[in-house]
PDB file of N, CA and C in Angstrom:
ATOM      1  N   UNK A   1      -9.359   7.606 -14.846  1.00  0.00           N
ATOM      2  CA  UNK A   1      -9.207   6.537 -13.879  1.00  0.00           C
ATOM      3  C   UNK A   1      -8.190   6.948 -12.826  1.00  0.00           C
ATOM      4  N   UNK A   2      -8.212   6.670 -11.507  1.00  0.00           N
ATOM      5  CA  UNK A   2      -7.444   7.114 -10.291  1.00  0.00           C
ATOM      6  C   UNK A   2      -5.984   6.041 -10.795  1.00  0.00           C
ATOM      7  N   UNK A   3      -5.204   6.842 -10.431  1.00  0.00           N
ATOM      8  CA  UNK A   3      -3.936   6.114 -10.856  1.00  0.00           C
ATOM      9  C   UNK A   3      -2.900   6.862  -9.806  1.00  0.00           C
ATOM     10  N   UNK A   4      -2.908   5.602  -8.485  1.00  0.00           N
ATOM     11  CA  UNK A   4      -2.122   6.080  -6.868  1.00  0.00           C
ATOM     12  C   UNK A   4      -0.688   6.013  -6.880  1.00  0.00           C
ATOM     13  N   UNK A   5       0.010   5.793  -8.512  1.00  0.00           N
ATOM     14  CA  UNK A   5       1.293   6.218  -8.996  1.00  0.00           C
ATOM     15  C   UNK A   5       1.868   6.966  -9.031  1.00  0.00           C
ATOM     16  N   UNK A   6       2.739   7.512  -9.257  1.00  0.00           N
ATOM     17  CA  UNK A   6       4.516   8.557  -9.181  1.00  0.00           C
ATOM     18  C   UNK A   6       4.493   8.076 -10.469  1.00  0.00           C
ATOM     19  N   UNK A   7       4.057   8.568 -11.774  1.00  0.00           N
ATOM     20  CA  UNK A   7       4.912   7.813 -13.280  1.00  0.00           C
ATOM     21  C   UNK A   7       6.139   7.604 -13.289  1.00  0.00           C
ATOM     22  N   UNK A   8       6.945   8.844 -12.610  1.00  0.00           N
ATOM     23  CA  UNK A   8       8.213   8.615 -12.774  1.00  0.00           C
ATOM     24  C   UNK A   8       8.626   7.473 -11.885  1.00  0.00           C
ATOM     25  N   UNK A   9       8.061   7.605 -10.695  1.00  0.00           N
ATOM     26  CA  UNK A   9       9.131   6.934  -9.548  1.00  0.00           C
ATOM     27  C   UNK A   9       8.516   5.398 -10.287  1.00  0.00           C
ATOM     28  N   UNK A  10       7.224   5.087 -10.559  1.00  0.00           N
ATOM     29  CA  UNK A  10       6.986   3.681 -11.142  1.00  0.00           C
ATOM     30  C   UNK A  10       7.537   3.228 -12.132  1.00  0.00           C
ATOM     31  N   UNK A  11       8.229   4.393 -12.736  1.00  0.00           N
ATOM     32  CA  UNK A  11       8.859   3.765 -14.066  1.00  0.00           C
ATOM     33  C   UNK A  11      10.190   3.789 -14.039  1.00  0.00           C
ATOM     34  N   UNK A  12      10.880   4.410 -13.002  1.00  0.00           N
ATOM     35  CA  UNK A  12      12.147   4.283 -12.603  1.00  0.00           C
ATOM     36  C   UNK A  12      12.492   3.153 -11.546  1.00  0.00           C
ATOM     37  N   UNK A  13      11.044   1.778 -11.366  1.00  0.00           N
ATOM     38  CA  UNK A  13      10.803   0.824 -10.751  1.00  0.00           C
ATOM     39  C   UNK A  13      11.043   0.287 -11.529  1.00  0.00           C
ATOM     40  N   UNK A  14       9.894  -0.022 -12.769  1.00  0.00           N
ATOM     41  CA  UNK A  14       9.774  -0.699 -13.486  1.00  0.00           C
ATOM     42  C   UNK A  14      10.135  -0.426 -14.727  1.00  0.00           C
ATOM     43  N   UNK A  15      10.718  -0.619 -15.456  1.00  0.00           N
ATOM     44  CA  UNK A  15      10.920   0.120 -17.298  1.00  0.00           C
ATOM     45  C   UNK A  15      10.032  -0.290 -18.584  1.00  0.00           C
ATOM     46  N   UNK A  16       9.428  -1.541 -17.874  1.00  0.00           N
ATOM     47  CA  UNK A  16       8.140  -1.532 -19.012  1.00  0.00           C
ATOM     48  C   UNK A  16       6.603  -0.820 -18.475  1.00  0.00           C
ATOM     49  N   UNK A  17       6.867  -0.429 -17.724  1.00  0.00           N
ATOM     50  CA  UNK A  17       4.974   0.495 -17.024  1.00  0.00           C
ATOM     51  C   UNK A  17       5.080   0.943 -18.136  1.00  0.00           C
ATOM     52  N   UNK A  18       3.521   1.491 -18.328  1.00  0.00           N
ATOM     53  CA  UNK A  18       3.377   1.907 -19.737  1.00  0.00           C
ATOM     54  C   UNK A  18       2.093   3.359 -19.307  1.00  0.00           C
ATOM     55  N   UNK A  19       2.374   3.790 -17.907  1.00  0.00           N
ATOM     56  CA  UNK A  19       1.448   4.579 -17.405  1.00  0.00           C
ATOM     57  C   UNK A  19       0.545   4.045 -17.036  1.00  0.00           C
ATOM     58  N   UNK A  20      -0.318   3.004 -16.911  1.00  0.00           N
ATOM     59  CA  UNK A  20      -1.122   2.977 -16.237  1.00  0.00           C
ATOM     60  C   UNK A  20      -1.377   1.592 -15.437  1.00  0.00           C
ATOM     61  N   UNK A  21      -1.986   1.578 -14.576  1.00  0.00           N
ATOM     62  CA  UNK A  21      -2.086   0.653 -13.787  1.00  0.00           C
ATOM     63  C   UNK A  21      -3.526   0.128 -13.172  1.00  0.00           C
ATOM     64  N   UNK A  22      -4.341  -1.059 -13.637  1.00  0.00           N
ATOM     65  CA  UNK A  22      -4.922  -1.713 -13.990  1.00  0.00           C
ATOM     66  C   UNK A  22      -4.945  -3.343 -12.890  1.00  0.00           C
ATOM     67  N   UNK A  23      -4.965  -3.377 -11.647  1.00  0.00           N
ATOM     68  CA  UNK A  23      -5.234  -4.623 -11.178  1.00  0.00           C
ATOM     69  C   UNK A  23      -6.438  -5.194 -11.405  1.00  0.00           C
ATOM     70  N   UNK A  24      -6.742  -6.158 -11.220  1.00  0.00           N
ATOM     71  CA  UNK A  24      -8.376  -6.574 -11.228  1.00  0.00           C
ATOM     72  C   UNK A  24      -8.922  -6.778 -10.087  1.00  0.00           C
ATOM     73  N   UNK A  25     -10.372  -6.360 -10.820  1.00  0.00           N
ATOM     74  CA  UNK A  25     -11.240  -5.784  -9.473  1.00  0.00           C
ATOM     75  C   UNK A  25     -11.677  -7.399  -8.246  1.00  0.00           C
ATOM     76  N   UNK A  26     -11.322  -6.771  -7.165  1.00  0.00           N
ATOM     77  CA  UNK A  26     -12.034  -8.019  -6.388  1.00  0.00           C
ATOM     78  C   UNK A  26     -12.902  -7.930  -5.421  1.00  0.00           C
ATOM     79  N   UNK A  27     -13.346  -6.577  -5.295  1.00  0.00           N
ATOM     80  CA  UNK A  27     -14.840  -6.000  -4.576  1.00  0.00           C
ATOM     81  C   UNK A  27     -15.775  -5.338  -6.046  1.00  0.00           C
ATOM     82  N   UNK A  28     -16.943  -5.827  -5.658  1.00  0.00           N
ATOM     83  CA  UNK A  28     -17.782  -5.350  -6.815  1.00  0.00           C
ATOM     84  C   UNK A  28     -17.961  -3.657  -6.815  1.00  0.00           C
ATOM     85  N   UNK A  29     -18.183  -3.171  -7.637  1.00  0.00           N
ATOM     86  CA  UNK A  29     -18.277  -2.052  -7.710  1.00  0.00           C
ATOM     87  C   UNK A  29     -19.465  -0.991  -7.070  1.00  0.00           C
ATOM     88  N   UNK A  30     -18.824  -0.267  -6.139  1.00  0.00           N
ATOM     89  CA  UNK A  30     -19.933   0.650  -5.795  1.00  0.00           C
ATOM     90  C   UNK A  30     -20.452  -0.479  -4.490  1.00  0.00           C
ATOM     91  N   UNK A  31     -19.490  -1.258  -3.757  1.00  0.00           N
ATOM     92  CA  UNK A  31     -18.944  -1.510  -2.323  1.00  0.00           C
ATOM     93  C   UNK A  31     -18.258  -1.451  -1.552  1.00  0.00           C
ATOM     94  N   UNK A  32     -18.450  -1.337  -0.303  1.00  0.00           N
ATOM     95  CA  UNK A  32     -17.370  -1.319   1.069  1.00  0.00           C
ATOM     96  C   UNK A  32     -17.335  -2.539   1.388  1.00  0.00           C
ATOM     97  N   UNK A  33     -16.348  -3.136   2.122  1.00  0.00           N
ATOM     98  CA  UNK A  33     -15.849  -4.198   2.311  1.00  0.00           C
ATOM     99  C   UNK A  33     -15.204  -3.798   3.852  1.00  0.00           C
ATOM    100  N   UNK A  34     -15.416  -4.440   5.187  1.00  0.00           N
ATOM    101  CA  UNK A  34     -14.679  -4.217   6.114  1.00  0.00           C
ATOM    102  C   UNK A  34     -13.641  -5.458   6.374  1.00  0.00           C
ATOM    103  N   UNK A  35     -12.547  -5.110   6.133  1.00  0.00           N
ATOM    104  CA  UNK A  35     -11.312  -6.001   6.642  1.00  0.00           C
ATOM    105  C   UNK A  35     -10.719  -5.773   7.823  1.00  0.00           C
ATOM    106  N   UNK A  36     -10.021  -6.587   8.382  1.00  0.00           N
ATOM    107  CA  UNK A  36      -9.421  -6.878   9.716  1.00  0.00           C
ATOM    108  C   UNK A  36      -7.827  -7.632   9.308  1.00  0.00           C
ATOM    109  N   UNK A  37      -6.961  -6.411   9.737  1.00  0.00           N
ATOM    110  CA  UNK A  37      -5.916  -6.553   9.705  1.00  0.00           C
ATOM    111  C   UNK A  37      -4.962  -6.503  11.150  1.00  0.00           C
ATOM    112  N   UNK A  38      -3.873  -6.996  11.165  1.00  0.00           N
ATOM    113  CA  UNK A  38      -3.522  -6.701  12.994  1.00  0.00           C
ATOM    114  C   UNK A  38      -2.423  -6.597  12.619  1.00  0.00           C
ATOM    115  N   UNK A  39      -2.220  -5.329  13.322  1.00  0.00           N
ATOM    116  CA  UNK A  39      -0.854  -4.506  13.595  1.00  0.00           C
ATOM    117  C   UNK A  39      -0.314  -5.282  15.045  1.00  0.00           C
ATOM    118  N   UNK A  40       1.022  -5.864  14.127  1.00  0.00           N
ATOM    119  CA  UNK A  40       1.838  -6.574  15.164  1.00  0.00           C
ATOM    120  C   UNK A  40       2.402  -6.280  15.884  1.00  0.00           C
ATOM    121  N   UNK A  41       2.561  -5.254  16.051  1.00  0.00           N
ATOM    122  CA  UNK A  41       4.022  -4.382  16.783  1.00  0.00           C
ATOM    123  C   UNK A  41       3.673  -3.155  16.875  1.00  0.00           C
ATOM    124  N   UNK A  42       4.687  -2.401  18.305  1.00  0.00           N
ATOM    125  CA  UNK A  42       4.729  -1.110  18.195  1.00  0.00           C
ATOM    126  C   UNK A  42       5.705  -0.363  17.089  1.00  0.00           C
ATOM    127  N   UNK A  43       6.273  -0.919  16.564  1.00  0.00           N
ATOM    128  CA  UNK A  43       7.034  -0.456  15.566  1.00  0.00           C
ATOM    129  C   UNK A  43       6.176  -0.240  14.001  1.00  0.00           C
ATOM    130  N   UNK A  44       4.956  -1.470  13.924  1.00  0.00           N
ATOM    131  CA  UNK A  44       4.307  -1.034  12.562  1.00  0.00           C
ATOM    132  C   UNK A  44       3.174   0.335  13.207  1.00  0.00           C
ATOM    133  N   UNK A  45       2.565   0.173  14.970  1.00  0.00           N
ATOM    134  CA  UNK A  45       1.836   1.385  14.670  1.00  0.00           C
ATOM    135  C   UNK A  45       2.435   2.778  14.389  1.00  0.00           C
ATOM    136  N   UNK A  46       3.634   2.892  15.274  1.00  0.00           N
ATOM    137  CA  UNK A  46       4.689   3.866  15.019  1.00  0.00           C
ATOM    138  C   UNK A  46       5.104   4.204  13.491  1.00  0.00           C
ATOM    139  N   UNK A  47       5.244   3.286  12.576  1.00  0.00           N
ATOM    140  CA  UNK A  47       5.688   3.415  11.671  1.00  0.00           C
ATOM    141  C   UNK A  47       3.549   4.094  10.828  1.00  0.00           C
ATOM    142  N   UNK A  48       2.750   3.863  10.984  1.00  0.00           N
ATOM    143  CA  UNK A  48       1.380   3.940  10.549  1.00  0.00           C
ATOM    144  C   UNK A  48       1.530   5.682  11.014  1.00  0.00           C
ATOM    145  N   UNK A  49       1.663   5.368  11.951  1.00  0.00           N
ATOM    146  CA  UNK A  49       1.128   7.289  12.892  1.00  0.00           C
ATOM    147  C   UNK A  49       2.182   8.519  11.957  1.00  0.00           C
ATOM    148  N   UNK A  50       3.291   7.853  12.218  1.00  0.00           N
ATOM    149  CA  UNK A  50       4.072   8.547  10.967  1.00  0.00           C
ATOM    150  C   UNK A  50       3.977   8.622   9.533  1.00  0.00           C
ATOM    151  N   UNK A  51       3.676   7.948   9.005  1.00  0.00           N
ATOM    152  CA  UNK A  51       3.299   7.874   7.848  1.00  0.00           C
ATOM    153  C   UNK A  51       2.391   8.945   7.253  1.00  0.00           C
ATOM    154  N   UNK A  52       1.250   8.755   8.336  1.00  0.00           N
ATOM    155  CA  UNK A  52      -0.005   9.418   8.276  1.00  0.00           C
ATOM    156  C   UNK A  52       0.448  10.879   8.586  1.00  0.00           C
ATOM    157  N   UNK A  53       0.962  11.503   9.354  1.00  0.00           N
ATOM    158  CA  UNK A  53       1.163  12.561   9.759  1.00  0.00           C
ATOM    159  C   UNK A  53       2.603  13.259   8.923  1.00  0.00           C
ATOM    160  N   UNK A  54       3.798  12.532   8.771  1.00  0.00           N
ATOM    161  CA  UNK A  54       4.716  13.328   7.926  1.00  0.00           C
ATOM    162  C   UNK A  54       4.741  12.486   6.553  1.00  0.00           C
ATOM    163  N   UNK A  55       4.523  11.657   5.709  1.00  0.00           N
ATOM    164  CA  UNK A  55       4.529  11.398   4.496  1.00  0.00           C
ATOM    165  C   UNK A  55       5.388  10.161   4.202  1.00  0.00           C
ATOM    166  N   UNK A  56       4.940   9.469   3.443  1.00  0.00           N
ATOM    167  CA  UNK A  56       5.598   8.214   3.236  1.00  0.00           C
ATOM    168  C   UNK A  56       6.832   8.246   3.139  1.00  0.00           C
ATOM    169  N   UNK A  57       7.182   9.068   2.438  1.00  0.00           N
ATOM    170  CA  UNK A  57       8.445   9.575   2.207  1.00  0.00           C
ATOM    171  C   UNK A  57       9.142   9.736   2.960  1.00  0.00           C
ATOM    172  N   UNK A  58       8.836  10.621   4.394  1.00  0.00           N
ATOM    173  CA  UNK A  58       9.825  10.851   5.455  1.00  0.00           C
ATOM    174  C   UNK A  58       9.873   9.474   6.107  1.00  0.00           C
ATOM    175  N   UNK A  59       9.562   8.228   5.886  1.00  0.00           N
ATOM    176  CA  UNK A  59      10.077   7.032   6.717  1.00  0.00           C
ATOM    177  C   UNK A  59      11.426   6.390   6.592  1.00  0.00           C
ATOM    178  N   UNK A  60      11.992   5.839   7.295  1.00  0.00           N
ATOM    179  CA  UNK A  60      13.295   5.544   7.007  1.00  0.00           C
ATOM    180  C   UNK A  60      13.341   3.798   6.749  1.00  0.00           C
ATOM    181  N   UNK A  61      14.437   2.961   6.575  1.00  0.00           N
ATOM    182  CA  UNK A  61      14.215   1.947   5.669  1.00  0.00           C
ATOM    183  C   UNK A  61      13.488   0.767   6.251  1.00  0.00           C
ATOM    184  N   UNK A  62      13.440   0.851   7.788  1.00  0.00           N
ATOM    185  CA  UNK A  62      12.845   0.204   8.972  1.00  0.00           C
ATOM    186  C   UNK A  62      11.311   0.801   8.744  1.00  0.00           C
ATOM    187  N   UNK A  63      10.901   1.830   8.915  1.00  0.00           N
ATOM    188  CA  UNK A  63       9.307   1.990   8.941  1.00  0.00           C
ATOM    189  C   UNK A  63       8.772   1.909   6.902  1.00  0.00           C
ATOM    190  N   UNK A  64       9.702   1.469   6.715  1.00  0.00           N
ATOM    191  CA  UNK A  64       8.760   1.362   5.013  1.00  0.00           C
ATOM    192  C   UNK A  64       8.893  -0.254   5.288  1.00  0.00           C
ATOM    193  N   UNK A  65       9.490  -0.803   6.145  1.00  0.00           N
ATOM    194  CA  UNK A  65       9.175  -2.292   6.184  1.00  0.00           C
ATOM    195  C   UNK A  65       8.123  -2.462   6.417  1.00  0.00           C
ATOM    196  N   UNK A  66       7.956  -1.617   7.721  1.00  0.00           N
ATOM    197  CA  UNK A  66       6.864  -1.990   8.765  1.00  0.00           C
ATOM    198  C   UNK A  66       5.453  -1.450   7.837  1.00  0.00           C
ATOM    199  N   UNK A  67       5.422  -0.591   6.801  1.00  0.00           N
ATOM    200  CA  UNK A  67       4.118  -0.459   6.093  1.00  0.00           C
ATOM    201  C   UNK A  67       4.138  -1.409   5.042  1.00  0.00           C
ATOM    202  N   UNK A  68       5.168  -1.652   4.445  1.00  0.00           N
ATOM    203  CA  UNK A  68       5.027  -2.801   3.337  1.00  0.00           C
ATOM    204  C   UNK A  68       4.387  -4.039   3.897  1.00  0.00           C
ATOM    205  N   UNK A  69       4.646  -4.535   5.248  1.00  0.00           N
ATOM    206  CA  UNK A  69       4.333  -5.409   5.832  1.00  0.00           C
ATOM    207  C   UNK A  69       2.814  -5.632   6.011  1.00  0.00           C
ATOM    208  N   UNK A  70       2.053  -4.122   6.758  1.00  0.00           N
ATOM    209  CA  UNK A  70       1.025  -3.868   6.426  1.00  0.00           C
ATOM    210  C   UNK A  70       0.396  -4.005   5.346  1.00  0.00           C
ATOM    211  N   UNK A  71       1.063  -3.732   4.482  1.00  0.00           N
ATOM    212  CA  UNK A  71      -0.115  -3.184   2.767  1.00  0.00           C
ATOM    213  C   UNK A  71       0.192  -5.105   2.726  1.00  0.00           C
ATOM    214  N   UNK A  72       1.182  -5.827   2.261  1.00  0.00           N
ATOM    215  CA  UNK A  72       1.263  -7.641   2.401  1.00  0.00           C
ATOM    216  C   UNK A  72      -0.109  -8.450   2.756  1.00  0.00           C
ATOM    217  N   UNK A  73       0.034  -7.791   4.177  1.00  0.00           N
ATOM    218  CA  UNK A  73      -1.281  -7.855   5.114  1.00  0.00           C
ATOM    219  C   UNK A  73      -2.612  -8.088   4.406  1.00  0.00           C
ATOM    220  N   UNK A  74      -2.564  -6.140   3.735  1.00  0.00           N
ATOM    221  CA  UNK A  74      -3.803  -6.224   3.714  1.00  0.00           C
ATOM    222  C   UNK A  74      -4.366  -6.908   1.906  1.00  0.00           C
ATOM    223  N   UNK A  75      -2.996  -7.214   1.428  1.00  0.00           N
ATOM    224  CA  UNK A  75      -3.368  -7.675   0.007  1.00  0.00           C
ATOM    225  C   UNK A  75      -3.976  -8.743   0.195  1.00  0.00           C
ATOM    226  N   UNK A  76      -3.405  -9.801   0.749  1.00  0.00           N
ATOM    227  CA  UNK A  76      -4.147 -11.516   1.310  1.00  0.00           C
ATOM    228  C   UNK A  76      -5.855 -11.396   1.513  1.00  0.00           C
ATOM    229  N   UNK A  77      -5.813 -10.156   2.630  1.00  0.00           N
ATOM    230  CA  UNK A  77      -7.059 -10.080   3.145  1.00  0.00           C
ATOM    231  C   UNK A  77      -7.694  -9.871   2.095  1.00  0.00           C
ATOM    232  N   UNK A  78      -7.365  -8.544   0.909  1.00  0.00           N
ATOM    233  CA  UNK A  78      -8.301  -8.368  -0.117  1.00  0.00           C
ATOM    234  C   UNK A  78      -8.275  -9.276  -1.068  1.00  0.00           C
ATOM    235  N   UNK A  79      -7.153 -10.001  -1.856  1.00  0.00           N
ATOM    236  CA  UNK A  79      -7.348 -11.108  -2.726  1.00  0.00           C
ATOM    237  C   UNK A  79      -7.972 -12.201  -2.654  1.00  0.00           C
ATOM    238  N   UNK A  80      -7.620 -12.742  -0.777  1.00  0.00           N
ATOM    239  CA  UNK A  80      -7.690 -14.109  -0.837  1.00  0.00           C
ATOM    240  C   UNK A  80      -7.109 -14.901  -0.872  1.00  0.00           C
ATOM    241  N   UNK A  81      -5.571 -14.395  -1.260  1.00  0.00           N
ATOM    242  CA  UNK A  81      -4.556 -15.293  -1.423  1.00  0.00           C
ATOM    243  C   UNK A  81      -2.879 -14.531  -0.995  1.00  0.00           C
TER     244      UNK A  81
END
């Protein structure tokens, strides 16, 4: 199973992970789904272009807002809630 974790860094998050990670599914399987999300600012695309090009990692504590903000975004859109 794809597992988009760091064990360590997730478990140096969390201390009960137990390795794996398990949300439930909310697109059926073996679909695409197109969502619509809007980048508010030049600071979240700035913070996106970077991301993409030097690594999550190289963002500083301002552009991991601006993607957390994003991924927020796009959880609603995919849950529903």
């Amino acid at each position: 199973m794809f597992n988009p974790l760091d064990n360590n860094k997730a478990l140096a998050l969390n201390p009960f992970y137990d390795g794996s990670y398990e949300p439930p599914r909310y697109l059926p399987e073996d679909t695409q789904r197109y969502v619509s999300v809007m980048i508010d600012s030049r600071e979240m695309e700035v913070s996106i272009l970077a991301a993409f090009d030097y690594g999550i990692d190289s963002l500083n504590e301002e552009g991991r807002q601006q993607l957390d903000r994003l991924i927020a975004a796009l959880k609603v859109v995919i849950t529903g809630r």
